[in-house]
N, C-alpha and C. Protein backbone atom coordinates (compact mmCIF):
# COMPACT_ATOMS: atom_id res chain seq x y z
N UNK A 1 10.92 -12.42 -20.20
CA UNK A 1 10.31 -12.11 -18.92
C UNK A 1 10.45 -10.63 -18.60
N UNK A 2 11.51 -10.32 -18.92
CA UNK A 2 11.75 -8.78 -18.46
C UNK A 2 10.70 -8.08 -19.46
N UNK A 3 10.51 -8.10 -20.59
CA UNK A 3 9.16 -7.35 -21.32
C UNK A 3 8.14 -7.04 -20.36
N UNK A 4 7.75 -8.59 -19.78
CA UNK A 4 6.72 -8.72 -19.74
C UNK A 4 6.31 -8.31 -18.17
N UNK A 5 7.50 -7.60 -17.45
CA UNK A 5 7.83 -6.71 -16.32
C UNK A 5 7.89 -5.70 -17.06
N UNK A 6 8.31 -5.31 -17.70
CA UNK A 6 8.31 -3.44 -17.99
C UNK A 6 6.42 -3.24 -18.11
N UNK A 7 6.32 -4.10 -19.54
CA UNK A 7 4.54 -3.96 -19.81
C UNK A 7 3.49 -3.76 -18.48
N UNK A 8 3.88 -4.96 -17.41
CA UNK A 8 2.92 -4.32 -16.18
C UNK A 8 3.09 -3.80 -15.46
N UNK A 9 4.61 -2.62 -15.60
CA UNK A 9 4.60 -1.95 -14.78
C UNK A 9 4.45 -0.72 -15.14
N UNK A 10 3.99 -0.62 -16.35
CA UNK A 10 3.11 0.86 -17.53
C UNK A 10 2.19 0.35 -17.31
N UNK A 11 1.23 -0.61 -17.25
CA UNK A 11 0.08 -0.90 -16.84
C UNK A 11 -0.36 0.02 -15.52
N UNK A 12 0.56 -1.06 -14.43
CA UNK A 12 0.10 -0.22 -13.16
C UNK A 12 0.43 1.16 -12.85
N UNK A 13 1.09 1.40 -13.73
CA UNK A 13 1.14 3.07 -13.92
C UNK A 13 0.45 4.08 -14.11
N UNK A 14 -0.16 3.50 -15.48
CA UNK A 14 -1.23 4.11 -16.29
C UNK A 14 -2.03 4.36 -15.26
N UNK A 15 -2.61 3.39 -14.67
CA UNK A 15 -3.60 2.86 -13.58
C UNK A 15 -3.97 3.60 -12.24
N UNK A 16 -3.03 4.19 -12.10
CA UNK A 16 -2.71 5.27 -10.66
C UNK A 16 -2.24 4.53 -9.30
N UNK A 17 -2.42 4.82 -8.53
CA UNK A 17 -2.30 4.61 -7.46
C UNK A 17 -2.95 3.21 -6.85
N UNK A 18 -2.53 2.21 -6.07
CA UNK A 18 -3.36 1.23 -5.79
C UNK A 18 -4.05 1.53 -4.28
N UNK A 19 -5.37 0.45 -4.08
CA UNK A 19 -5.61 0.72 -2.67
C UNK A 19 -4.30 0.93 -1.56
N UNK A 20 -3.71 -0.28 -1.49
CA UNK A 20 -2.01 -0.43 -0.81
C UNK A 20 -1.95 0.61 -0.68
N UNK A 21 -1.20 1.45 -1.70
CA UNK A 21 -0.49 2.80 -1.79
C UNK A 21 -1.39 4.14 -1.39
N UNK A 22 -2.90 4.04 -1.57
CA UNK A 22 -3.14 5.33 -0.60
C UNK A 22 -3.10 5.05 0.75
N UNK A 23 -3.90 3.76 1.27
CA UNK A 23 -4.09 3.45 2.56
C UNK A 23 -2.37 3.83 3.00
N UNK A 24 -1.39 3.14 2.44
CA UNK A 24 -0.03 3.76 3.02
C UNK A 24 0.18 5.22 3.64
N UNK A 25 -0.12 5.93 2.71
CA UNK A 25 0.28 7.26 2.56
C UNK A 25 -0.82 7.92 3.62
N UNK A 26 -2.23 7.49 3.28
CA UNK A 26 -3.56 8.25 4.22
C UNK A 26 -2.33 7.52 5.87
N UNK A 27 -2.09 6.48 6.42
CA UNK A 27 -1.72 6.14 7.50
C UNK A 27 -0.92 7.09 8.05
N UNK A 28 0.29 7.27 6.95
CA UNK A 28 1.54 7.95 7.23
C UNK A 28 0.60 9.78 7.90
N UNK A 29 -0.05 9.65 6.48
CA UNK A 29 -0.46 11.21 7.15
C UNK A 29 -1.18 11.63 8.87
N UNK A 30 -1.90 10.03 9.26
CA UNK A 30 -3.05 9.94 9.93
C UNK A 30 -1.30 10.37 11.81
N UNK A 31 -0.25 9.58 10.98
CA UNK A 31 0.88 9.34 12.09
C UNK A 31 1.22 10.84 12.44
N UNK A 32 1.28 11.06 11.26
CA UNK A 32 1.67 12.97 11.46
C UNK A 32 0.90 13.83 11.76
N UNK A 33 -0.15 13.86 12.02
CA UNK A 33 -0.95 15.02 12.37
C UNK A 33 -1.57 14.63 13.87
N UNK A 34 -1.58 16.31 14.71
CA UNK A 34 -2.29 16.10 15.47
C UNK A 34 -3.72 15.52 15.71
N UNK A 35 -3.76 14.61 16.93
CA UNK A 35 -4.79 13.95 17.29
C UNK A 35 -6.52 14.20 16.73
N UNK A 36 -7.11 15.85 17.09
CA UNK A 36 -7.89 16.82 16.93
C UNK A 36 -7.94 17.01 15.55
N UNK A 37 -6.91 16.62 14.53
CA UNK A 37 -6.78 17.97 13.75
C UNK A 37 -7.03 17.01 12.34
N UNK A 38 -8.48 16.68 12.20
CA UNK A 38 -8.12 16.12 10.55
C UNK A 38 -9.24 14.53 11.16
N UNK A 39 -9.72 14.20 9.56
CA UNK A 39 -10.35 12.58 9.52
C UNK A 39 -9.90 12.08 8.99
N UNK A 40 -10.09 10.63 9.40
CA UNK A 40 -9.34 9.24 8.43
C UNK A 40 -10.18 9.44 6.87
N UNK A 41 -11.16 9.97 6.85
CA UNK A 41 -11.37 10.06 5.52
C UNK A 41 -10.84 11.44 4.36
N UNK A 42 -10.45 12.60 5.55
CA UNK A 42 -9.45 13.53 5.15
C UNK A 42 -8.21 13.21 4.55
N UNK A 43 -7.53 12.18 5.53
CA UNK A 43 -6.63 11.57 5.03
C UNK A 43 -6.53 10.90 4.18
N UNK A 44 -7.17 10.10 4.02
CA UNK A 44 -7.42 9.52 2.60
C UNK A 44 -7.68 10.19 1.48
N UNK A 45 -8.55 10.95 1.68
CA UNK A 45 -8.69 12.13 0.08
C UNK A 45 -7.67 12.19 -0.05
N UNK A 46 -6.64 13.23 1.02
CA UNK A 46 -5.16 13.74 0.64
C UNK A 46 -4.10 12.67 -0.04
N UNK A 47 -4.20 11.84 0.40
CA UNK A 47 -3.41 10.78 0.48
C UNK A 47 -3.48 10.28 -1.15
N UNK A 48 -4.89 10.42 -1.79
CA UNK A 48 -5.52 9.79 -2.87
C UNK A 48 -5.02 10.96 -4.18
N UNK A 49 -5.26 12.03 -3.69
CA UNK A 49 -5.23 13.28 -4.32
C UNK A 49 -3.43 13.30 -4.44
N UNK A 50 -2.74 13.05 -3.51
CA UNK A 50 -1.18 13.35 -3.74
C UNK A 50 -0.82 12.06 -4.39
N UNK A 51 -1.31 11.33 -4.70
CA UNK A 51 -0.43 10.45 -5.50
C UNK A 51 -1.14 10.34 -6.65
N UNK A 52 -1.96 10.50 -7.04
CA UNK A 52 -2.83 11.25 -8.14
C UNK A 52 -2.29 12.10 -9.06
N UNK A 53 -2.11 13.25 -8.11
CA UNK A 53 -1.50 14.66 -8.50
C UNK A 53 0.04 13.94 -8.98
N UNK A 54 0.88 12.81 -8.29
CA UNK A 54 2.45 12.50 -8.78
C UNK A 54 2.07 11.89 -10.15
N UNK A 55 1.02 11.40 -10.40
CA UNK A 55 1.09 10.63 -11.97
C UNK A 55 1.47 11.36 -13.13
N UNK A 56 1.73 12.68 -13.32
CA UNK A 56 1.97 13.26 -14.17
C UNK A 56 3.31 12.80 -15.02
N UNK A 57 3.73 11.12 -14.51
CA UNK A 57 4.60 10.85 -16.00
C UNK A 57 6.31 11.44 -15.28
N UNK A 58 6.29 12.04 -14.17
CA UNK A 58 7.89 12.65 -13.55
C UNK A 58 8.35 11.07 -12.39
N UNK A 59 9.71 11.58 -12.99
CA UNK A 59 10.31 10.62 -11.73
C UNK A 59 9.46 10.43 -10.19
N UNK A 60 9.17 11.70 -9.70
CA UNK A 60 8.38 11.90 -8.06
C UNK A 60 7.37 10.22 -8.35
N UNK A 61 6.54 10.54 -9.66
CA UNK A 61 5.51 9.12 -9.10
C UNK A 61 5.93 8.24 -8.57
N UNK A 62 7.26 7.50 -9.01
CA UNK A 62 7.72 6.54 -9.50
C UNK A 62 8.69 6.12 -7.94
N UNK A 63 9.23 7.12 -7.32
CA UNK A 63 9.60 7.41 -6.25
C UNK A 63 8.28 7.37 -5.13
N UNK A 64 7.37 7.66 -4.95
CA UNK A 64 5.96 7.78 -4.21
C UNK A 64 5.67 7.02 -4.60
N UNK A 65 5.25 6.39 -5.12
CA UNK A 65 4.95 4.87 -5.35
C UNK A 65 5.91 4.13 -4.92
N UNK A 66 7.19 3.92 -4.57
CA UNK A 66 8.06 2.90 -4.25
C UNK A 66 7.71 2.96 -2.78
N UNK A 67 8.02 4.34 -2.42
CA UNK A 67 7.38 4.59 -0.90
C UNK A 67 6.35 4.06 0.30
N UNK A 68 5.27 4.53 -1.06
CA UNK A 68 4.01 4.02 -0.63
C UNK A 68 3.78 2.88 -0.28
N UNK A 69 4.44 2.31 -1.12
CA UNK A 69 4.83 0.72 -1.29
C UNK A 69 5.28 0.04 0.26
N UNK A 70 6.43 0.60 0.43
CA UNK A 70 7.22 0.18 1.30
C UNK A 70 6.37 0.36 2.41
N UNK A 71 5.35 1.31 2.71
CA UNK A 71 5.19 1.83 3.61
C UNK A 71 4.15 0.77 4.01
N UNK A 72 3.24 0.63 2.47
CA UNK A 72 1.80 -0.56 3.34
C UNK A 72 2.52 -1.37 3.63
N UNK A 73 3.98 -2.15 3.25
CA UNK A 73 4.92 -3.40 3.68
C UNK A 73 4.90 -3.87 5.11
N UNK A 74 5.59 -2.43 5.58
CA UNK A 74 5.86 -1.74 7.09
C UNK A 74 4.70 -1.92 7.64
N UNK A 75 3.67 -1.23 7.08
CA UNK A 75 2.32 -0.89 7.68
C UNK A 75 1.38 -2.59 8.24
N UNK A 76 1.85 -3.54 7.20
CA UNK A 76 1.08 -4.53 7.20
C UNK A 76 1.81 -5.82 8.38
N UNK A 77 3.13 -5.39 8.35
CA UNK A 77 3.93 -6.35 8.92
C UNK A 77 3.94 -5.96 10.63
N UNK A 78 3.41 -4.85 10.90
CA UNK A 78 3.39 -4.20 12.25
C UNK A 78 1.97 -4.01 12.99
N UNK A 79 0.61 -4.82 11.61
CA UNK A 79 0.08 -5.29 12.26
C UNK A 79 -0.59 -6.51 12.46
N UNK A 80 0.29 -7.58 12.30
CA UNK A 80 0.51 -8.69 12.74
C UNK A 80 1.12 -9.04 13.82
């Protein structure tokens, strides 16, 4: 079983970023910025583009992705 956890998690690696994980990150950004200053689809590029840009194979992805993770968790459970 554990193989067959490492294998899909080089899969979803390979793979980039999931919806989950930008919508996380575009949110987080949408929390931090002034009201005026920026679009939900701004955010999203950025959001898409920085975890994009972490795939380069370094610990950071792997970390931003756990994040991200956590964050649609948070994100999903708060709006229920």
């Amino acid at each position: 079983m554990m193989r067959t956890e490492s294998a899909r998690e080089a899969v979803d690696a390979a793979a980039g970023p999931s919806h989950e994980e930008i919508s996380a990150r575009a949110y987080e950004l949408y929390m931090e910025r002034p009201v005026d200053a920026g679009t939900e689809v701004g955010d999203w590029l950025r959001a898409e583009r920085e975890l994009l840009n972490a795939t380069n194979g370094s610990r950071s992805y792997t970390t931003t992705r756990r994040r991200a993770t956590r964050l649609a968790v948070e994100h999903d459970l708060a709006s229920k």
